[in-house]
N, C-alpha and C. Protein backbone atom coordinates (compact mmCIF):
# COMPACT_ATOMS: atom_id res chain seq x y z
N UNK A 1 -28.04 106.98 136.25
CA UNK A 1 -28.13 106.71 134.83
C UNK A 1 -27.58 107.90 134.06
N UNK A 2 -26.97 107.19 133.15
CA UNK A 2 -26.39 108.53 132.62
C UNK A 2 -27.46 109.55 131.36
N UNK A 3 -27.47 110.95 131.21
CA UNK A 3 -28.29 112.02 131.06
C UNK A 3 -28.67 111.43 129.22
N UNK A 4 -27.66 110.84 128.48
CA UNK A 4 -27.86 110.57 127.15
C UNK A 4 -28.97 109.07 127.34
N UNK A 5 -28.71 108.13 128.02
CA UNK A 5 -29.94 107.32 128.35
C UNK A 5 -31.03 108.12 128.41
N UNK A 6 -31.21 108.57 129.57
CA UNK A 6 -32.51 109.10 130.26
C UNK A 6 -33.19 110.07 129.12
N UNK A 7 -32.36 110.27 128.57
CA UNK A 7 -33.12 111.63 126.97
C UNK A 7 -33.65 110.15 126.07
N UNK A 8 -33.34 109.38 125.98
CA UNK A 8 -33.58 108.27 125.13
C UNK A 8 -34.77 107.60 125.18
N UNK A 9 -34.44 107.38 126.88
CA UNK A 9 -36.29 106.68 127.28
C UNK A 9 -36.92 107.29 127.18
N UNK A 10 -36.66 108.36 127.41
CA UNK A 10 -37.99 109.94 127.59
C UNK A 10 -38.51 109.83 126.20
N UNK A 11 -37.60 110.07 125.05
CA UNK A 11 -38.20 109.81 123.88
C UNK A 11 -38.32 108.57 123.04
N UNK A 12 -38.38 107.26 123.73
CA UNK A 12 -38.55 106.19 122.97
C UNK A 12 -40.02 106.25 123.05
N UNK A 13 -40.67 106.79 123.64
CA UNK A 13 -42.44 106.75 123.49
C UNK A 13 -42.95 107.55 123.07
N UNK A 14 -43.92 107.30 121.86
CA UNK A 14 -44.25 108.33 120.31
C UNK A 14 -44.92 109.68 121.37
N UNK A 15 -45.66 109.14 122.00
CA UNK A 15 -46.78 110.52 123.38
C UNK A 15 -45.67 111.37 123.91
N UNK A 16 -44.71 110.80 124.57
CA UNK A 16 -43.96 112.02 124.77
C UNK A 16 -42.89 112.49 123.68
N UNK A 17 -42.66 112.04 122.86
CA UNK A 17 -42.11 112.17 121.45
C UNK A 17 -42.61 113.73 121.16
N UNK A 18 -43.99 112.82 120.83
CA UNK A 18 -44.78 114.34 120.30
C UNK A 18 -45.10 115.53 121.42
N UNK A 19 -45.45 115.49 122.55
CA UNK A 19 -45.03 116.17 123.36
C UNK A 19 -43.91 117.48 123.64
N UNK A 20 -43.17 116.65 123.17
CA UNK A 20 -41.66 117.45 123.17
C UNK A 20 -41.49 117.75 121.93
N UNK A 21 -41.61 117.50 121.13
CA UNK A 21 -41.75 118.15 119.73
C UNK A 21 -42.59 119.45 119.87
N UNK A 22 -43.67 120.02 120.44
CA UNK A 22 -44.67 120.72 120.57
C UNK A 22 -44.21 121.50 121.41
N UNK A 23 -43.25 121.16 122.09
CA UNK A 23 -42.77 122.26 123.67
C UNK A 23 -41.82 122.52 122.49
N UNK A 24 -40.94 122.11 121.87
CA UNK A 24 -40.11 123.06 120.68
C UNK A 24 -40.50 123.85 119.66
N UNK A 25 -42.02 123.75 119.15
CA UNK A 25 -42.80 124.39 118.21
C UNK A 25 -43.29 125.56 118.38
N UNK A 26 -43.34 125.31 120.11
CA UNK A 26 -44.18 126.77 121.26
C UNK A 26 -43.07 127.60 121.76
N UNK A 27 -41.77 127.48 121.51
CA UNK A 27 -40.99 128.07 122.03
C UNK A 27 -41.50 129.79 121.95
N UNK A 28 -41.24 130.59 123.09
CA UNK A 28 -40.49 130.40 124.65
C UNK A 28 -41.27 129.38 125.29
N UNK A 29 -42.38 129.00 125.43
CA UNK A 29 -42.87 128.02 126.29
C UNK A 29 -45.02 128.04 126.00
N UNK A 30 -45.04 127.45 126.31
CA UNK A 30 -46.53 127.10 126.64
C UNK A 30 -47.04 127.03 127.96
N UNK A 31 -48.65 126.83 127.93
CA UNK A 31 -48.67 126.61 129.54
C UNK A 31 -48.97 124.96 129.44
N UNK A 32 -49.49 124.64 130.78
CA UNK A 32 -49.74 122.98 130.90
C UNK A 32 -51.05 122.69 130.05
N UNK A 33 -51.98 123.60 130.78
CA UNK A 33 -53.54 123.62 130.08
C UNK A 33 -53.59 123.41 128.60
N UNK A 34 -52.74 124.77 128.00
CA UNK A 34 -52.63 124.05 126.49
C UNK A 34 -52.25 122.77 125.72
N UNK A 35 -51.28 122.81 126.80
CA UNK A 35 -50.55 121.26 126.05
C UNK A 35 -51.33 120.18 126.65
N UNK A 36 -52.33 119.90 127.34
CA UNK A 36 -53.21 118.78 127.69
C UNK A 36 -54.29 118.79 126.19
N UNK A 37 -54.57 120.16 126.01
CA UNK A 37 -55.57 120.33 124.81
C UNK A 37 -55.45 119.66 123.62
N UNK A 38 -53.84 119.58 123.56
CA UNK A 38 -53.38 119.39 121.89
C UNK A 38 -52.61 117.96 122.46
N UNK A 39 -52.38 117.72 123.60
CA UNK A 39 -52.29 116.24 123.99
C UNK A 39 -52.79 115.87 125.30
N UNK A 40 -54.06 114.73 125.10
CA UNK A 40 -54.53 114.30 126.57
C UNK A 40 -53.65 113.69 127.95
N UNK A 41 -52.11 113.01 127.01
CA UNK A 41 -51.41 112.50 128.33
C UNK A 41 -50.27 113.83 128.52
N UNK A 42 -50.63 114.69 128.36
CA UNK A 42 -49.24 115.75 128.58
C UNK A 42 -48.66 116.00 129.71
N UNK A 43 -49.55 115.32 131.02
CA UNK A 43 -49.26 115.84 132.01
C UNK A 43 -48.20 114.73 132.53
N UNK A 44 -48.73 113.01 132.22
CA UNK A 44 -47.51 112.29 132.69
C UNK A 44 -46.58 112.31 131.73
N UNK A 45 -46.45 112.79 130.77
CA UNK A 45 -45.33 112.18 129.81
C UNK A 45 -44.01 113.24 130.02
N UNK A 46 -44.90 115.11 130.69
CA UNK A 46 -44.07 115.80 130.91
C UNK A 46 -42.91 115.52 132.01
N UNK A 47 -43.83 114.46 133.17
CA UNK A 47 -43.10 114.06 134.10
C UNK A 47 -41.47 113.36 133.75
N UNK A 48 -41.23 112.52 132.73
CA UNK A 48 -40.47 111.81 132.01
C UNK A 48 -39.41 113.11 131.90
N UNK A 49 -40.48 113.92 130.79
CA UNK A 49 -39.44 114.91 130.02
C UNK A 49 -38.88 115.51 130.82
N UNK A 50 -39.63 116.30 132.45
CA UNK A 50 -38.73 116.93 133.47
C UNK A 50 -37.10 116.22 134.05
N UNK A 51 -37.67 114.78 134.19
CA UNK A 51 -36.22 113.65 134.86
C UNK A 51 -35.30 113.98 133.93
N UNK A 52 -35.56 114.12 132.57
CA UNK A 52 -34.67 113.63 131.66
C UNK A 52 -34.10 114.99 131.47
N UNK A 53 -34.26 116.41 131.69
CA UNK A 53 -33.85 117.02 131.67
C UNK A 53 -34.44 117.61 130.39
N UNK A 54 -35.25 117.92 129.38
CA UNK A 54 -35.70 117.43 127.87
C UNK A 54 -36.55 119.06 128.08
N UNK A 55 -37.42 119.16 129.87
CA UNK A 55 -38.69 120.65 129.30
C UNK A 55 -38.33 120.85 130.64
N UNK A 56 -38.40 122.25 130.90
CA UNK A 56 -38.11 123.26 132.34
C UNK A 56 -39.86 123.83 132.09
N UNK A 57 -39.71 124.33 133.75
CA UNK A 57 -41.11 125.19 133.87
C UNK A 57 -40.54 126.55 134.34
N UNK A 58 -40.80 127.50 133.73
CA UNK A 58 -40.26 129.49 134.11
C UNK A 58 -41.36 129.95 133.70
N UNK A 59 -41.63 131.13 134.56
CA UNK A 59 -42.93 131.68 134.83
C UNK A 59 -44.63 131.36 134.55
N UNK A 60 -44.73 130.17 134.63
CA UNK A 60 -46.24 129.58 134.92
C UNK A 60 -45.96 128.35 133.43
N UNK A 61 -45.09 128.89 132.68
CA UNK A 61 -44.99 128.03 131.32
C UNK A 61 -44.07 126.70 131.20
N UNK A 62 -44.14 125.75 130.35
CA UNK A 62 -43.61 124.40 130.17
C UNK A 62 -42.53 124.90 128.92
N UNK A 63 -41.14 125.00 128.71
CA UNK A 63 -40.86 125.00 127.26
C UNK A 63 -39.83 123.79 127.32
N UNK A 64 -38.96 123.64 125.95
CA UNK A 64 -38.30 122.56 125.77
C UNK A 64 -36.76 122.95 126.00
N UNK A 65 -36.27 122.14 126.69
CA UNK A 65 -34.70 122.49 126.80
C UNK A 65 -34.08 121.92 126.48
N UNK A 66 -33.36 121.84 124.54
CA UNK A 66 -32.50 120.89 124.03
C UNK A 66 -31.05 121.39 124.21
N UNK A 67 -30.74 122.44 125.15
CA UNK A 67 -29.32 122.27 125.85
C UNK A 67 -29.12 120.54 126.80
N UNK A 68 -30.14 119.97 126.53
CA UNK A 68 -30.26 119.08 127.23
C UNK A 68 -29.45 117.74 126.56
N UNK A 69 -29.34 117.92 125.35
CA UNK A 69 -28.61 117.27 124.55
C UNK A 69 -27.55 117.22 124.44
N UNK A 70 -26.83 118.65 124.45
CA UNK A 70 -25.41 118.98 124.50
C UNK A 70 -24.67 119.05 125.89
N UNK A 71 -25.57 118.55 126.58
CA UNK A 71 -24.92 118.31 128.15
C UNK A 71 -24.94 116.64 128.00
N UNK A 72 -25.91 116.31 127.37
CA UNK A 72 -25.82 114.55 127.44
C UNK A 72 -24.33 114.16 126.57
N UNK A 73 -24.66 115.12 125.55
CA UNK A 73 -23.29 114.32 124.19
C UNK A 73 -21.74 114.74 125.11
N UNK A 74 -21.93 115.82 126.06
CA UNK A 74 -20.58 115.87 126.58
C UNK A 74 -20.31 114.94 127.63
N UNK A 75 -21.33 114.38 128.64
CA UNK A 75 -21.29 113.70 129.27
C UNK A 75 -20.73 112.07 128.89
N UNK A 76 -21.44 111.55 127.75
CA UNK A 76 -21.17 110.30 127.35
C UNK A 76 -19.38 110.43 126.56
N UNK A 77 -19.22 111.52 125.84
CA UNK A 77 -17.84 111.78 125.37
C UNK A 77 -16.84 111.50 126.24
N UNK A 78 -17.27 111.93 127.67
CA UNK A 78 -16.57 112.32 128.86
C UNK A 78 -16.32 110.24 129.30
N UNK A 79 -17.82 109.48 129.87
CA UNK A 79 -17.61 108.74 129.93
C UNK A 79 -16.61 107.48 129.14
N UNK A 80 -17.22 107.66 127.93
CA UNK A 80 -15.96 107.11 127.19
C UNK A 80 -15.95 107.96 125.16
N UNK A 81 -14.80 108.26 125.67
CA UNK A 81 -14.45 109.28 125.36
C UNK A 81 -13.78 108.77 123.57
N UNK A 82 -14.03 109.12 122.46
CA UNK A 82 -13.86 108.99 121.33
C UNK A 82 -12.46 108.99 120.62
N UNK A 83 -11.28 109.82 121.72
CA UNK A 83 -9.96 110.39 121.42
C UNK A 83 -9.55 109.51 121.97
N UNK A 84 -8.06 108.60 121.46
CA UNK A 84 -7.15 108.22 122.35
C UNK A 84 -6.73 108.98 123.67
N UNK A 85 -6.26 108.33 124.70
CA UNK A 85 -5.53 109.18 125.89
C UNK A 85 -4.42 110.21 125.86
N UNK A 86 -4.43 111.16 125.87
CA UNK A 86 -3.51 112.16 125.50
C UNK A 86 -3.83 113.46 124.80
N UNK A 87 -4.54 113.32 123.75
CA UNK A 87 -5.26 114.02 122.92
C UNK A 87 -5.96 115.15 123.29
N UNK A 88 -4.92 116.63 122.80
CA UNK A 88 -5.77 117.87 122.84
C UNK A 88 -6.85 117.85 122.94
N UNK A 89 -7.33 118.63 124.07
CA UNK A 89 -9.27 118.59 124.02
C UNK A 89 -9.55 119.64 122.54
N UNK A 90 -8.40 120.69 122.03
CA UNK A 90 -8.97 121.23 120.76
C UNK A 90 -9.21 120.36 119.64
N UNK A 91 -8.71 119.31 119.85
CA UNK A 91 -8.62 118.57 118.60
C UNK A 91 -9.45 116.57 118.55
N UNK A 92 -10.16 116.92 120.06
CA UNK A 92 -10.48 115.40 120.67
C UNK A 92 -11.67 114.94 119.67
N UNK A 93 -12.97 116.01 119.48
CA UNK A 93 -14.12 116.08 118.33
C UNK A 93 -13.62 115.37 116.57
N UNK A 94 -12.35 115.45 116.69
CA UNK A 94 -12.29 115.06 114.93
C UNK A 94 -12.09 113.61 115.26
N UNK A 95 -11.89 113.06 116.49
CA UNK A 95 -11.78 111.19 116.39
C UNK A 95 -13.20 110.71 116.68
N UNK A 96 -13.05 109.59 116.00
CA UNK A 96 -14.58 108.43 116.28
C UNK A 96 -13.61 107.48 116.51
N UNK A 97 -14.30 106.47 117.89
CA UNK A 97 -14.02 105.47 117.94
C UNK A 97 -12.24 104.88 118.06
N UNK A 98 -11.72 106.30 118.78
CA UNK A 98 -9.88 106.40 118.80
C UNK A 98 -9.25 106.82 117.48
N UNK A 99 -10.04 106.79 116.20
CA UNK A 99 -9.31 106.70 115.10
C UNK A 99 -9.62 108.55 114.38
N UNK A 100 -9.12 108.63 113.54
CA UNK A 100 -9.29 109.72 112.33
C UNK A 100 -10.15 109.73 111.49
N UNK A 101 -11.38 109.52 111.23
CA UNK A 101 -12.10 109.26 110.13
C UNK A 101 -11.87 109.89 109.04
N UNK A 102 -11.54 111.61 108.78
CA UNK A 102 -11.77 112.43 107.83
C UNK A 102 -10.53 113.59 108.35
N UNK A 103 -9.54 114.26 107.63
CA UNK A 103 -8.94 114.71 107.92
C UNK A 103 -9.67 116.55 107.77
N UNK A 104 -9.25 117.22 108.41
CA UNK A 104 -10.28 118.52 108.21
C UNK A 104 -9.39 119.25 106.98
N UNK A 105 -10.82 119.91 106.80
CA UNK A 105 -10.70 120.41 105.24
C UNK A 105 -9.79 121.60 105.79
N UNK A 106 -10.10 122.45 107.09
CA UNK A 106 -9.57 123.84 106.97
C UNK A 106 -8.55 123.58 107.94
N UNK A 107 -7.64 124.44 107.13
CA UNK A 107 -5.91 124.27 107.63
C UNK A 107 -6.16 124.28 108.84
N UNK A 108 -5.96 125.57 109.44
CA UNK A 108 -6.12 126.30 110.82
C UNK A 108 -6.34 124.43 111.94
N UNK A 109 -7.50 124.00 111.67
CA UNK A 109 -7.67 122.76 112.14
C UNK A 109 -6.91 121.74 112.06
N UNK A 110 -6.78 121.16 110.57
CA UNK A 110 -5.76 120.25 110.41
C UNK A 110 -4.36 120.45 111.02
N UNK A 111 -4.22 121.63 111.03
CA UNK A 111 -2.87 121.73 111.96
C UNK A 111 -2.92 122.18 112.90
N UNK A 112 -3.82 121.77 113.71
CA UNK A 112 -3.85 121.69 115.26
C UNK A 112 -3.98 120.17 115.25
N UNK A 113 -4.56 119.18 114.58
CA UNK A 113 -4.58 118.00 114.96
C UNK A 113 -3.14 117.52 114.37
N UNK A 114 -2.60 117.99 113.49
CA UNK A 114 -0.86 117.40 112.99
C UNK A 114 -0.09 117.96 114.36
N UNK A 115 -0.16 118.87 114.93
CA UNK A 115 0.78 119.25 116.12
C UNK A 115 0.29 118.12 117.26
N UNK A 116 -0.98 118.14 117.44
CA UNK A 116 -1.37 117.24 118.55
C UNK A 116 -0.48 116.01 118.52
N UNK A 117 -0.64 115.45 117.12
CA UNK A 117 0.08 114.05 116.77
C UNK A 117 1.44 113.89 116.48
N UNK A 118 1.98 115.26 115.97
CA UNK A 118 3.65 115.11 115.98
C UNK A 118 3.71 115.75 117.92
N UNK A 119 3.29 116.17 118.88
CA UNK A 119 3.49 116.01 120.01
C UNK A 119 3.46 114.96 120.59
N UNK A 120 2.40 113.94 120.68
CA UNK A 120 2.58 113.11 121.10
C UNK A 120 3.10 111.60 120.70
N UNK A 121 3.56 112.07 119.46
CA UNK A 121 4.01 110.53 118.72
C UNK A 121 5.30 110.96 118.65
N UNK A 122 5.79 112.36 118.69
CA UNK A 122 7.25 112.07 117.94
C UNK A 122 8.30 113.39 118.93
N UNK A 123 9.66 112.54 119.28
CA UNK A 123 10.16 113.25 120.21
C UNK A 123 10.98 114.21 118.94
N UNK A 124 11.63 115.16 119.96
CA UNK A 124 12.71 116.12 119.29
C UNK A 124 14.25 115.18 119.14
N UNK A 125 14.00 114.67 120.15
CA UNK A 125 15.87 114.26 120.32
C UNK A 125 16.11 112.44 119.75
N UNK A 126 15.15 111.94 118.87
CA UNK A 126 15.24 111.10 118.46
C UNK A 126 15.17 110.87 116.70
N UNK A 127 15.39 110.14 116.29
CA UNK A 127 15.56 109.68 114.78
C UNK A 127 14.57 108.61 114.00
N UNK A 128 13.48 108.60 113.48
CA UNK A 128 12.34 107.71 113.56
C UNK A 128 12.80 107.37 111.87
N UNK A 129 12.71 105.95 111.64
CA UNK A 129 12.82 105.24 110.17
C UNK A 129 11.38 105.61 109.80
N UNK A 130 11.24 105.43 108.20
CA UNK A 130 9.87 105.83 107.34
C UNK A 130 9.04 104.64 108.03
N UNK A 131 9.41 103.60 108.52
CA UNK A 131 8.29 102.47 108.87
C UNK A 131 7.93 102.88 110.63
N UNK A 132 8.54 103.14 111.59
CA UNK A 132 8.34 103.87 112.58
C UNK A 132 6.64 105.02 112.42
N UNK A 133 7.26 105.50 111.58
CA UNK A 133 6.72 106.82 111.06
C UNK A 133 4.92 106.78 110.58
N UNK A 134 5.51 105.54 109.77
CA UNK A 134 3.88 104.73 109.35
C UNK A 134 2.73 103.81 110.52
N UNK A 135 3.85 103.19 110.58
CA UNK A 135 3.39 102.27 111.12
C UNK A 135 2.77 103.67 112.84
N UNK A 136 2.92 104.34 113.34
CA UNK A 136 2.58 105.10 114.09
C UNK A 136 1.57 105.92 113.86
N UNK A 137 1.01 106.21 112.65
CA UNK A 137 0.21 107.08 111.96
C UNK A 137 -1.02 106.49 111.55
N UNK A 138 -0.22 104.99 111.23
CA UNK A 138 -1.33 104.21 110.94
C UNK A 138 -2.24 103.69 111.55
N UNK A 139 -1.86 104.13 113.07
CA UNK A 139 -2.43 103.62 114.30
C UNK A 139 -3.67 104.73 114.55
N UNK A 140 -3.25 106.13 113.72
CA UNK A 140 -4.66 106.92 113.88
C UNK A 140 -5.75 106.95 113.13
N UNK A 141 -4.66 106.96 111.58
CA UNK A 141 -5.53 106.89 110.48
C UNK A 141 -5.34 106.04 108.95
N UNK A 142 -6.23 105.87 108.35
CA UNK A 142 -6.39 104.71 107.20
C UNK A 142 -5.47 105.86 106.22
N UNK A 143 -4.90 106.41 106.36
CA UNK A 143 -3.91 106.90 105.09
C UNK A 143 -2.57 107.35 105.55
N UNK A 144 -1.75 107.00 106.27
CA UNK A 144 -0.58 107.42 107.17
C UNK A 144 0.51 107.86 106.06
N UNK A 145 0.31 107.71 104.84
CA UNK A 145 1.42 108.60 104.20
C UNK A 145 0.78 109.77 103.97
N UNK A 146 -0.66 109.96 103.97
CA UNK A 146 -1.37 111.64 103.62
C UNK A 146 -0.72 111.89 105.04
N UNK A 147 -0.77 111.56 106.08
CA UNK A 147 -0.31 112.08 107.47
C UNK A 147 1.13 111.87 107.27
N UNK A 148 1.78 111.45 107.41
CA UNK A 148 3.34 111.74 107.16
C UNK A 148 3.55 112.72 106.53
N UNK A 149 3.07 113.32 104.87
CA UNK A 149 3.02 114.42 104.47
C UNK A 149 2.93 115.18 104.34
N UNK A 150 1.76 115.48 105.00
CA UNK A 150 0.98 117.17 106.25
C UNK A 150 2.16 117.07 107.07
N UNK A 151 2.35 116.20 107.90
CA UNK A 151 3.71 116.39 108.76
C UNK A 151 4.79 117.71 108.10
N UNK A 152 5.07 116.48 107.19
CA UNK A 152 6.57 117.16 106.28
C UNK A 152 5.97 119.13 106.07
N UNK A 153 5.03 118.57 105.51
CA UNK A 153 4.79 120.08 104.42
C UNK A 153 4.18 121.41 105.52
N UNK A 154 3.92 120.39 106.88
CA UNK A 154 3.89 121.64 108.08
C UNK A 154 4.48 121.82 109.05
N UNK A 155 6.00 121.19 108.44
CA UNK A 155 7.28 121.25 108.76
C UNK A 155 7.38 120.82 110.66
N UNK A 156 6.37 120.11 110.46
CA UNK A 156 6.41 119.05 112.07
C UNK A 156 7.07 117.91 111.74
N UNK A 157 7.53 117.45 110.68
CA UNK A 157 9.08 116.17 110.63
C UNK A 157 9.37 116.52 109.67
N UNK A 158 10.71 116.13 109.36
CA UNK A 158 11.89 116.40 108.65
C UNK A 158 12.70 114.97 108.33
N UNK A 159 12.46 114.97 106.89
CA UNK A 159 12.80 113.71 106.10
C UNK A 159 14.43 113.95 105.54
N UNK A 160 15.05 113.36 106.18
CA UNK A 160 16.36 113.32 105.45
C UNK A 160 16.79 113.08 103.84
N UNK A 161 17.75 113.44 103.30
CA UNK A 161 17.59 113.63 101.65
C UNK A 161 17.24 112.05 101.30
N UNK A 162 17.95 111.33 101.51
CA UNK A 162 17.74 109.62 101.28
C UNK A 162 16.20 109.25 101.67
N UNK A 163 15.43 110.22 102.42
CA UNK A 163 14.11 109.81 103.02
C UNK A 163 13.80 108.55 103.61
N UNK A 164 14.61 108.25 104.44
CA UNK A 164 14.65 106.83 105.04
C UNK A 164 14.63 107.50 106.95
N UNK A 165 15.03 108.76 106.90
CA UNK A 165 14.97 108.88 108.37
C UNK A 165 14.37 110.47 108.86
N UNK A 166 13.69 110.54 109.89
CA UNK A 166 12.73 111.08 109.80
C UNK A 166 12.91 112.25 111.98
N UNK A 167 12.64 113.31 111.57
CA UNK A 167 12.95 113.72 112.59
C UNK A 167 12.02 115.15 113.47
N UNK A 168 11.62 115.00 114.35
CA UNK A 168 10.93 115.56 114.70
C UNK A 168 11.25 117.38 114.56
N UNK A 169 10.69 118.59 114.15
CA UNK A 169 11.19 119.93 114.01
C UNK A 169 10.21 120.68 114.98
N UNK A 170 10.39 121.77 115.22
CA UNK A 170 9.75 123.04 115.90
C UNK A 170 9.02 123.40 114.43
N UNK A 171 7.60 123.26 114.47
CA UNK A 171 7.11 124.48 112.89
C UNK A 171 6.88 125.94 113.70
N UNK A 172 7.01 126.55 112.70
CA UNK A 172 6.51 128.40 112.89
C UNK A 172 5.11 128.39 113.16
N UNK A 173 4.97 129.29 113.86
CA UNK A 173 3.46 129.91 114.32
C UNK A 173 2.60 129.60 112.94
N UNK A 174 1.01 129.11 113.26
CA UNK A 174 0.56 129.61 111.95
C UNK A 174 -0.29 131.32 111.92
């Protein structure tokens, strides 16, 4: 079963809910004894939380391990994975669901995901029409002329004066 399930069941039940809420409140850790005090089922519910990966036991104490989360969210990413096939792992986090939702506010970013996409959408040694161009962009995101334009203005395509034909460039370092 995969690790983002198993965190799920562990916490679909309010007892170990609260449980694990309390191993995060006690951080570095608690012992068992206490946590039976402040909850009577602590001892099976911890059982859950151990499978699921959720509370570790180090030196006599119970604490909570929500690295446990960020091993689940990479795991399920991994299983099926949010980025189209191809797609920079620097730049795989800004897609939901294959698409672009929100273009990033800070350059540095946005133009790592415009290189990703003039790499893999657009050759050097070819000539792409403005509908090529769209219609390709549009396949990532709901505004493909804001993306055609970042293109242009970060000199990853090159619009001929008539702007009807469109061509892939080398941009400068940023």
């Amino acid at each position: 079963m995969e690790p983002s399930h198993l965190i799920v069941k562990a916490l679909a039940d309010p007892e170990r809910l609260r449980v694990f809420a309390d191993l995060v409140l006690h951080d570095p850790g608690t012992s068992v004894a206490d946590l039976k005090t402040r909850h009577p089922r602590a001892e099976k519910a911890l059982t859950r939380l151990f499978e699921a990966g959720l509370a570790v036991r180090e030196d006599g104490k119970v604490r909570a391990a929500p690295d446990a989360f960020k091993a689940a969210a990479a795991a399920a990413r991994e299983a099926a994975p949010d980025a189209p096939p191809g797609v920079s792992p620097d730049v795989a986090h800004l897609y939901s669901n294959g698409r672009i939702p929100t273009l990033p506010v800070n350059r540095r970013t946005r133009v790592k995901l415009l290189r990703d996409l003039a790499n893999r959408h657009f050759a050097f040694d070819r000539t792409y029409t403005e509908r090529e161009v769209n219609e390709t962009l549009a396949a990532e995101f709901d505004d493909p002329l804001q993306l055609r334009r970042d293109l242009i203005d970060e000199l990853l395509l090159e619009r001929d004066l008539g702007g009807t034909e469109y061509r892939r460039r080398e941009a400068p370092p940023i």
